[in-house]
C-alpha atoms as a PDB file:
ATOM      1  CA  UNK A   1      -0.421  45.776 -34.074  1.00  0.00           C
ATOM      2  CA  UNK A   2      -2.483  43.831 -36.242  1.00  0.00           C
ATOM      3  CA  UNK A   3      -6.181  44.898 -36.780  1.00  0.00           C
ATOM      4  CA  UNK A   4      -7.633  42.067 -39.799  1.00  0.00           C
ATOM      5  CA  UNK A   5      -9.096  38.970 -38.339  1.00  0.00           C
ATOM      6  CA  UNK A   6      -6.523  36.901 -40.686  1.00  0.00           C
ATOM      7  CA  UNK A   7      -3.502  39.291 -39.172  1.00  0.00           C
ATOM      8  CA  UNK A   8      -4.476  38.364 -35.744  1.00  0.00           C
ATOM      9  CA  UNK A   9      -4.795  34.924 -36.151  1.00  0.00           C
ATOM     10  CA  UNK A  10      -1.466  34.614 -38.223  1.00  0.00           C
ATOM     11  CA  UNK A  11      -0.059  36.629 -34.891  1.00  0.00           C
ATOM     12  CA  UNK A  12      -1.432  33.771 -33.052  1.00  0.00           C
ATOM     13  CA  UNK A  13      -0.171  30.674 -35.042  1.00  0.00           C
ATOM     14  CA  UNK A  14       3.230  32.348 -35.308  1.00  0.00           C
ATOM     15  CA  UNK A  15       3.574  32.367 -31.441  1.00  0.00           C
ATOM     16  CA  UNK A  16       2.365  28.756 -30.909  1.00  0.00           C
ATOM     17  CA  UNK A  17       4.822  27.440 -33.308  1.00  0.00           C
ATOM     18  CA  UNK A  18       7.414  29.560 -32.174  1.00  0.00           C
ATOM     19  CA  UNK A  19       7.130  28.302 -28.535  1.00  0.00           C
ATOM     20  CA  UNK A  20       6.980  24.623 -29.963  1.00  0.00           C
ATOM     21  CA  UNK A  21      10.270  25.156 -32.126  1.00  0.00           C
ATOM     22  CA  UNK A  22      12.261  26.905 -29.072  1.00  0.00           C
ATOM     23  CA  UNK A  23      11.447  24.008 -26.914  1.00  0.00           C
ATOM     24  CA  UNK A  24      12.448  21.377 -29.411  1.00  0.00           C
ATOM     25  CA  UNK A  25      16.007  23.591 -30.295  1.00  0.00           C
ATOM     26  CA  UNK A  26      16.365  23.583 -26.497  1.00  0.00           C
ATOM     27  CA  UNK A  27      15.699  19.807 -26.241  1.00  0.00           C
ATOM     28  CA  UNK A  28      18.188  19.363 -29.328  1.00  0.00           C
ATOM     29  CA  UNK A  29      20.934  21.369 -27.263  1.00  0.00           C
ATOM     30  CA  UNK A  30      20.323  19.093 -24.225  1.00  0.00           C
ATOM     31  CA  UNK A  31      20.851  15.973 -26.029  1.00  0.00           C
ATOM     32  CA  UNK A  32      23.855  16.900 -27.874  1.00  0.00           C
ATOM     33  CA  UNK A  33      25.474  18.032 -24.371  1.00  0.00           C
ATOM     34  CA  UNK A  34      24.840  14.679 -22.948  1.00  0.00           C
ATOM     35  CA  UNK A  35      26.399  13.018 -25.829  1.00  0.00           C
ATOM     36  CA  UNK A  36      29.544  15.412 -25.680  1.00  0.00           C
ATOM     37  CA  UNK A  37      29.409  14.698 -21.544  1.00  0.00           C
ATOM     38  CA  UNK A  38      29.223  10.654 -21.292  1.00  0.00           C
ATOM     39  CA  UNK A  39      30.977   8.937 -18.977  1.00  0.00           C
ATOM     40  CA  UNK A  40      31.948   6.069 -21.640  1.00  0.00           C
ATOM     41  CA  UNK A  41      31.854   5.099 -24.911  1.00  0.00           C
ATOM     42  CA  UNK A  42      28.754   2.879 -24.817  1.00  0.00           C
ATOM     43  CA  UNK A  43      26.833   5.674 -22.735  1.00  0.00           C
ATOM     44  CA  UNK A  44      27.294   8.073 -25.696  1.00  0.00           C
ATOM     45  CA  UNK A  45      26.311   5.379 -28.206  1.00  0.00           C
ATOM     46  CA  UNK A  46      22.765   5.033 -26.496  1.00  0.00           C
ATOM     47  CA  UNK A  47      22.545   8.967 -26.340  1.00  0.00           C
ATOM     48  CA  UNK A  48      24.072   9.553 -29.831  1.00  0.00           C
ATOM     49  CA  UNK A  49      20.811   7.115 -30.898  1.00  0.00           C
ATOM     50  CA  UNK A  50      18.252   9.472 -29.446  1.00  0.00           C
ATOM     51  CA  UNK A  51      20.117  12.697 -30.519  1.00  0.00           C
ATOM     52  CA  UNK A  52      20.177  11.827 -34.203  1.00  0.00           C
ATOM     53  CA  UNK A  53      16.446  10.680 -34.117  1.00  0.00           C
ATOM     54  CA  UNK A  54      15.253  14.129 -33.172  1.00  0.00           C
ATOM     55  CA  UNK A  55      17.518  15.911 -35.051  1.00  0.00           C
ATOM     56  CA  UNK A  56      16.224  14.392 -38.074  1.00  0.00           C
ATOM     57  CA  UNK A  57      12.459  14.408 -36.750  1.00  0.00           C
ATOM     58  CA  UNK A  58      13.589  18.258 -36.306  1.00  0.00           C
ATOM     59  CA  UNK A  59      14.408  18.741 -39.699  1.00  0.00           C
ATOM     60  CA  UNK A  60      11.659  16.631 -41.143  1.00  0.00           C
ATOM     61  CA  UNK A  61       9.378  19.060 -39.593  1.00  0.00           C
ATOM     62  CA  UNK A  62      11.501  22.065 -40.765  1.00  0.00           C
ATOM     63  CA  UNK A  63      12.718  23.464 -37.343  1.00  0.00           C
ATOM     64  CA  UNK A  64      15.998  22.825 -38.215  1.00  0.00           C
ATOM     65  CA  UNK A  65      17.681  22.678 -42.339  1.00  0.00           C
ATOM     66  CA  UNK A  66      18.246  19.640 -43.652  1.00  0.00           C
ATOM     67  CA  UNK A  67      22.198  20.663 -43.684  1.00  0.00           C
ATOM     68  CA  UNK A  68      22.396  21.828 -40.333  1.00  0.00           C
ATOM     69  CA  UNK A  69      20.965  18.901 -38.962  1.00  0.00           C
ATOM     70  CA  UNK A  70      23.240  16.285 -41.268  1.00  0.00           C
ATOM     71  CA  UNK A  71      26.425  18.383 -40.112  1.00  0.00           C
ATOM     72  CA  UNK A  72      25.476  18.241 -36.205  1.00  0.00           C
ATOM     73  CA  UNK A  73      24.675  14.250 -36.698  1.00  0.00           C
ATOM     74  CA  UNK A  74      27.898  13.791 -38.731  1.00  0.00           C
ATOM     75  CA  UNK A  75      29.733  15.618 -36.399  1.00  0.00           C
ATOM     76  CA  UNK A  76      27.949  13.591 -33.013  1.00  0.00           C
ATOM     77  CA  UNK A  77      29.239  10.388 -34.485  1.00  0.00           C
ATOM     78  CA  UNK A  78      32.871  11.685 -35.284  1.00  0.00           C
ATOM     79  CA  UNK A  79      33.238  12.652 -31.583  1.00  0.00           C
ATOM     80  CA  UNK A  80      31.420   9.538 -30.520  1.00  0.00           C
ATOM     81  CA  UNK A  81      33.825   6.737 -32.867  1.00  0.00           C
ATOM     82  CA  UNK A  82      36.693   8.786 -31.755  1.00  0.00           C
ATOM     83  CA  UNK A  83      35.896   8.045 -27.980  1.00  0.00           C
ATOM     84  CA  UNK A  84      38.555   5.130 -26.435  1.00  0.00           C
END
């Protein structure tokens, strides 16, 4: 356990912004199911919009690499132009 005043509040900051990037991952997993789960075509166009906004806001902010969140976008919109 940490025992400096800096160590603790480190220990502190650490925890907030892990909570904060767990609930934006989880948000980013939610999004990308309902893309992969649309009814229709036009359906997963509107969620496909959202889900590459916040995966680039994600990576912008460094919760997600830039790479990972390119491939999951580039993959979204394969799936979504190969939808009938």
């Amino acid at each position: 356990m940490a025992t400096h005043a800096s160590a603790l509040k480190r220990q502190r900051q650490n925890e907030k912004r892990r909570v904060r990037n767990r609930a934006v991952r989880s948000t980013l997993r939610t999004l990308i199911k309902k893309v992969k789960k649309a009814a229709n075509k036009q359906e997963a166009l509107g969620h496909l919009q959202t889900a590459v906004s916040r995966l680039s806001k994600a990576a912008q902010k460094g919760i997600l690499h830039r790479n990972t969140a390119n491939r999951s976008i580039s993959r979204l919109t394969q799936f979504v132009n190969h939808l009938s």
